[in-house]
C-alpha atoms as a PDB file:
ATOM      1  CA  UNK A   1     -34.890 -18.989   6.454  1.00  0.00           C
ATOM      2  CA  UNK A   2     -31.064 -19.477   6.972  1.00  0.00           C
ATOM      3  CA  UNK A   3     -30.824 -18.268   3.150  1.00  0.00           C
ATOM      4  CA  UNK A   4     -32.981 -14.932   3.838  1.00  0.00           C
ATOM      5  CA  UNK A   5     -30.582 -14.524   7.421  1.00  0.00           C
ATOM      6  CA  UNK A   6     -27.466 -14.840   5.183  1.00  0.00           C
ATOM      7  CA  UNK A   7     -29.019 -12.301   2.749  1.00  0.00           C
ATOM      8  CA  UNK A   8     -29.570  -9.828   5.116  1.00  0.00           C
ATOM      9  CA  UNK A   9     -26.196 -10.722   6.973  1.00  0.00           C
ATOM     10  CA  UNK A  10     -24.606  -9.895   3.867  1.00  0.00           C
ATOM     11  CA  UNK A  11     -26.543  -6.600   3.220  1.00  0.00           C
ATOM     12  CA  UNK A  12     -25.740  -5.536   6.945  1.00  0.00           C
ATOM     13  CA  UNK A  13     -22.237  -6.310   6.097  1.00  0.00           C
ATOM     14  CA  UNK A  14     -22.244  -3.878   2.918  1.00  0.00           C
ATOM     15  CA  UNK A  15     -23.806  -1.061   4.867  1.00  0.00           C
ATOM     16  CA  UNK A  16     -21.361  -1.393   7.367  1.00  0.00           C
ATOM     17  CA  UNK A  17     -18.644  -0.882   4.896  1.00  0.00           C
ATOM     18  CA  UNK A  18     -20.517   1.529   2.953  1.00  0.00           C
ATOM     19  CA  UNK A  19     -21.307   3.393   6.530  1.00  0.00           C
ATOM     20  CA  UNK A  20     -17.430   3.385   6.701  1.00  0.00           C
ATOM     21  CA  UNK A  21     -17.409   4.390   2.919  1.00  0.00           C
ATOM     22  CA  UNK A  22     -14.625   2.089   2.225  1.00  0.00           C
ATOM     23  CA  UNK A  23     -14.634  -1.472   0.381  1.00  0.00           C
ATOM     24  CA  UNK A  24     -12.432  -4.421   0.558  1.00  0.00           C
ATOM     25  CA  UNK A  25     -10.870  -5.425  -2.388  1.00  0.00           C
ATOM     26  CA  UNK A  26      -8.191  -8.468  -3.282  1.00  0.00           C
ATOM     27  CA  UNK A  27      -4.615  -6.821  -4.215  1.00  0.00           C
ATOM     28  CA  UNK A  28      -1.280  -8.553  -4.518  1.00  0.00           C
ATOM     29  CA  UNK A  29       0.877  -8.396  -0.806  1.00  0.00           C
ATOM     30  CA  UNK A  30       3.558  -6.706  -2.477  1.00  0.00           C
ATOM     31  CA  UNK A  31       0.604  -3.683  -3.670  1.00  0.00           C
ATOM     32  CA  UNK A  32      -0.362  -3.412  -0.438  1.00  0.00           C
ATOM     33  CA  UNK A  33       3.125  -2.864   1.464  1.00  0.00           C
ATOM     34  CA  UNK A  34       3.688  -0.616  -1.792  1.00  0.00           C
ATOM     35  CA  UNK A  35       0.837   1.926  -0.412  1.00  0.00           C
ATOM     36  CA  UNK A  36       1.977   1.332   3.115  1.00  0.00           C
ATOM     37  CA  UNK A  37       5.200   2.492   2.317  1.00  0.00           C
ATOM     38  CA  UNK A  38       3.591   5.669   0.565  1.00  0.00           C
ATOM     39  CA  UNK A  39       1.738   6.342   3.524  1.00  0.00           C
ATOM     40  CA  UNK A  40       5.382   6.209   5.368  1.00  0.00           C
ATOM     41  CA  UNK A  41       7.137   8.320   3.222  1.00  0.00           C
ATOM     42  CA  UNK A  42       3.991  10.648   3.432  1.00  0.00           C
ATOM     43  CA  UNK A  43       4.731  10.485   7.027  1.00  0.00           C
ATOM     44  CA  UNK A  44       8.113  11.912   6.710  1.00  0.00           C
ATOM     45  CA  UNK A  45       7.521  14.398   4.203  1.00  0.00           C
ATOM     46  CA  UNK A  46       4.249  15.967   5.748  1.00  0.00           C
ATOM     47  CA  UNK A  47       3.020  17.762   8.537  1.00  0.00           C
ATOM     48  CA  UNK A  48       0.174  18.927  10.257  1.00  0.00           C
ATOM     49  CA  UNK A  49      -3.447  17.404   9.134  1.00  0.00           C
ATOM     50  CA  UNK A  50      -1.801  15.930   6.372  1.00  0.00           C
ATOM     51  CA  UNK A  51       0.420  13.823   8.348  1.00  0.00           C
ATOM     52  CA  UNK A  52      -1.856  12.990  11.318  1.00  0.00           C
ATOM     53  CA  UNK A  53      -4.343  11.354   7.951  1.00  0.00           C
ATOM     54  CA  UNK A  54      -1.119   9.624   6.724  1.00  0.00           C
ATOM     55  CA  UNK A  55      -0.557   8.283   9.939  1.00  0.00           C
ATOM     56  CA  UNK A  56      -3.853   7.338  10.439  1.00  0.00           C
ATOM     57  CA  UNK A  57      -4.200   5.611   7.317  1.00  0.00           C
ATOM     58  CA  UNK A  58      -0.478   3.958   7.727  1.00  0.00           C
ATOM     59  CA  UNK A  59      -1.585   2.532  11.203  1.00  0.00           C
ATOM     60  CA  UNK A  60      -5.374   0.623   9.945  1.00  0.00           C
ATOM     61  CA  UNK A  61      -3.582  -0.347   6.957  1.00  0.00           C
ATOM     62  CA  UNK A  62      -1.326  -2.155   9.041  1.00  0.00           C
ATOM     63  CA  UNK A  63      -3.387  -3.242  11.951  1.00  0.00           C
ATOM     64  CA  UNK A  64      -5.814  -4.763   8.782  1.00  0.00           C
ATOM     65  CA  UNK A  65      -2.091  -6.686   7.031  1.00  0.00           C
ATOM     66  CA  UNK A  66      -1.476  -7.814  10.776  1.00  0.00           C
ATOM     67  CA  UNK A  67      -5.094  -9.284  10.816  1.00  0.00           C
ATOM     68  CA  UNK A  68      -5.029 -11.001   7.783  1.00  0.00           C
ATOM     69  CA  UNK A  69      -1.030 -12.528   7.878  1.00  0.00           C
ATOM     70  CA  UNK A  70       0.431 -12.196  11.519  1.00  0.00           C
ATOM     71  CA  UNK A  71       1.937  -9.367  13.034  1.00  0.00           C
ATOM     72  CA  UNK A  72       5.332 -11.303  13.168  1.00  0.00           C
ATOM     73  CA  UNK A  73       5.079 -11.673   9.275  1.00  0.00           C
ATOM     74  CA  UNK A  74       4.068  -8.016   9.061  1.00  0.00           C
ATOM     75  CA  UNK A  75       7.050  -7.275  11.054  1.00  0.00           C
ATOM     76  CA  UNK A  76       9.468  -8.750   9.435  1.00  0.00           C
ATOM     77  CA  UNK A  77       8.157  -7.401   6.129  1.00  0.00           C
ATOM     78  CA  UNK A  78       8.662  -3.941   7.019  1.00  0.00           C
ATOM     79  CA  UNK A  79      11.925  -4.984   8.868  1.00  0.00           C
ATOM     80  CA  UNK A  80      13.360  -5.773   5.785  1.00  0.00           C
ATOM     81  CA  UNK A  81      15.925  -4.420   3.429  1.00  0.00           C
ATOM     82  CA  UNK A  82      13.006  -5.021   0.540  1.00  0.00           C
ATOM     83  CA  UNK A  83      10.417  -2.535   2.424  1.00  0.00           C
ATOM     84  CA  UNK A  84      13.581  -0.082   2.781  1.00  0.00           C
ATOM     85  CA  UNK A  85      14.344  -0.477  -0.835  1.00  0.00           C
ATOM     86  CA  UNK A  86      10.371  -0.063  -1.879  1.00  0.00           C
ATOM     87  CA  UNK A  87       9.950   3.080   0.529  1.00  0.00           C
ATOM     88  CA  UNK A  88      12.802   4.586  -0.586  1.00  0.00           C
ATOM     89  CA  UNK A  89      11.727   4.207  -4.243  1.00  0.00           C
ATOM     90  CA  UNK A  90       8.698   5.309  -3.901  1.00  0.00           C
ATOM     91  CA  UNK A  91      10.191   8.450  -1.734  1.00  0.00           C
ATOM     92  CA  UNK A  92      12.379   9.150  -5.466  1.00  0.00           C
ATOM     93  CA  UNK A  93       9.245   9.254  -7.616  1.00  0.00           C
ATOM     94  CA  UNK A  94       7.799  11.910  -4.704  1.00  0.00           C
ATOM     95  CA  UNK A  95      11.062  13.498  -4.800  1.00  0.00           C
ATOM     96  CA  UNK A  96      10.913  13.594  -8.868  1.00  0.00           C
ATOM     97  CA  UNK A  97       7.260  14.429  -9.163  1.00  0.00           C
ATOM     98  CA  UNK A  98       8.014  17.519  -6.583  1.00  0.00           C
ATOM     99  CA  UNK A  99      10.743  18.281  -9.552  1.00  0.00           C
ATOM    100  CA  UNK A 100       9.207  17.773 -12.268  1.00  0.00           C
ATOM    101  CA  UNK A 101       7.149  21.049 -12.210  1.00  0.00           C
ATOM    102  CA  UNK A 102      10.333  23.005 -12.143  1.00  0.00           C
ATOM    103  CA  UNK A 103      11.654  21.033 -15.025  1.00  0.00           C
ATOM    104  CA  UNK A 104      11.421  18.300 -17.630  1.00  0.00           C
ATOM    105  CA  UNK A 105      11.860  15.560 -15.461  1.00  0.00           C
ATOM    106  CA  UNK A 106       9.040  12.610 -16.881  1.00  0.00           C
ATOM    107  CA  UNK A 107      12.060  10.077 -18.319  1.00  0.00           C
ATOM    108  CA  UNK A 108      13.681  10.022 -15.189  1.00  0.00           C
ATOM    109  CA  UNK A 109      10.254   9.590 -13.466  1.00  0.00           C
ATOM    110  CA  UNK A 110       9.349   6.847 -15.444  1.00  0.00           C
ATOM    111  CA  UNK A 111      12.745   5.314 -14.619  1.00  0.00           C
ATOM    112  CA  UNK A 112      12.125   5.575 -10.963  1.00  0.00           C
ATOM    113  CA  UNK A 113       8.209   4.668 -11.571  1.00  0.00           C
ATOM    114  CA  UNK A 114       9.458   1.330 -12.628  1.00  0.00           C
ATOM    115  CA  UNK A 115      12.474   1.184 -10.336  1.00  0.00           C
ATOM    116  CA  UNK A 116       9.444   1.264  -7.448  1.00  0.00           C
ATOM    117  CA  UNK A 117       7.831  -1.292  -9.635  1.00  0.00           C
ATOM    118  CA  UNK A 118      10.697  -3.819  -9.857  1.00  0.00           C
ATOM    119  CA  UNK A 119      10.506  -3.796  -5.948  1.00  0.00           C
ATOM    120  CA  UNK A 120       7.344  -4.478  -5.328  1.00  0.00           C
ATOM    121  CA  UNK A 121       8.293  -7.750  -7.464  1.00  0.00           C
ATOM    122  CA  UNK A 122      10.912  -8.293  -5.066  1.00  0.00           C
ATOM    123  CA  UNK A 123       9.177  -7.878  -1.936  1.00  0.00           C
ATOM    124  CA  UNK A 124       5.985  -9.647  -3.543  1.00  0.00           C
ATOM    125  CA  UNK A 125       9.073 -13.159  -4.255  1.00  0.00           C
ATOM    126  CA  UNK A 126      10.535 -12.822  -0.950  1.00  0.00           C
ATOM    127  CA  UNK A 127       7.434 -13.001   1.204  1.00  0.00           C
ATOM    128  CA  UNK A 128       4.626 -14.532  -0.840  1.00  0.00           C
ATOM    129  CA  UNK A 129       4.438 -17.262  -2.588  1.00  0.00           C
ATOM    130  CA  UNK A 130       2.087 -15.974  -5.347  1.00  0.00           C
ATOM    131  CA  UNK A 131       3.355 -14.153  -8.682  1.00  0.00           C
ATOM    132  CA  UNK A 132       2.434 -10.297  -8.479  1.00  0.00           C
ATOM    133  CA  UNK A 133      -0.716  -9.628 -10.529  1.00  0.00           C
ATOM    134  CA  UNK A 134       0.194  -5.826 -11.293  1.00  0.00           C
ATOM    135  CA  UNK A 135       1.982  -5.359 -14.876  1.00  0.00           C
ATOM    136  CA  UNK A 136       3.874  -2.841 -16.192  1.00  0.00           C
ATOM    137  CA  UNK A 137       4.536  -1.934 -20.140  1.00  0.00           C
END
């Protein structure tokens, strides 16, 4: 019985997330604070719908960090001079993308592509104490 009640806990759980149609997956810290900080620069650089669903998605992104590691933690993460530096990469490759329709523009993109990637490394050795999964060639 308690293995046909987990079953069905478990399948009540995956419609629930499925109602929701979103699904939890594992990612690195440093991934995670790397979409947060798109969100944020989406934030600045929006208005309208499309910033109200940035916002949106910026503030259960981190209410669900702030579950899982502390809101102090959380805090000081995007406190930090490494968040800064990650946001404002990411805000160049948004910046350069924007560009790059007006002009040939992809080596400088991939520059700033892995510039944003180097930070995430940073911010990923800083706060956690796990190696960054994500790798770039």
């Amino acid at each position: 019985m308690i293995s046909v009640m987990r079953g069905i806990g478990t399948h009540l759980q995956h419609l629930y997330l499925r109602k929701n149609n979103m699904i939890k997956i594992s990612l690195d810290e440093a991934y995670v604070y790397d979409i947060l900080s798109i969100y944020a620069v989406k934030i600045e650089n929006s208005n309208g719908v499309n910033k109200q669903k940035s916002l949106d998605s910026f503030n259960k992104l981190s209410e669900e960090i702030q579950n899982q590691i502390g809101i102090d933690k959380h805090h000081s993460i995007i406190n930090s001079t490494s968040y800064f530096d990650l946001k404002h990469a990411n805000k160049e490759v948004f910046d350069l993308v924007d560009r790059a329709g007006e002009t040939s523009l992809s080596k400088q993109t991939a520059e700033a592509n892995y510039k944003r990637y180097i930070k995430k490394v940073e911010l990923q050795t800083k706060f956690f104490d796990n190696q960054i999964t994500e790798v770039k060639i």
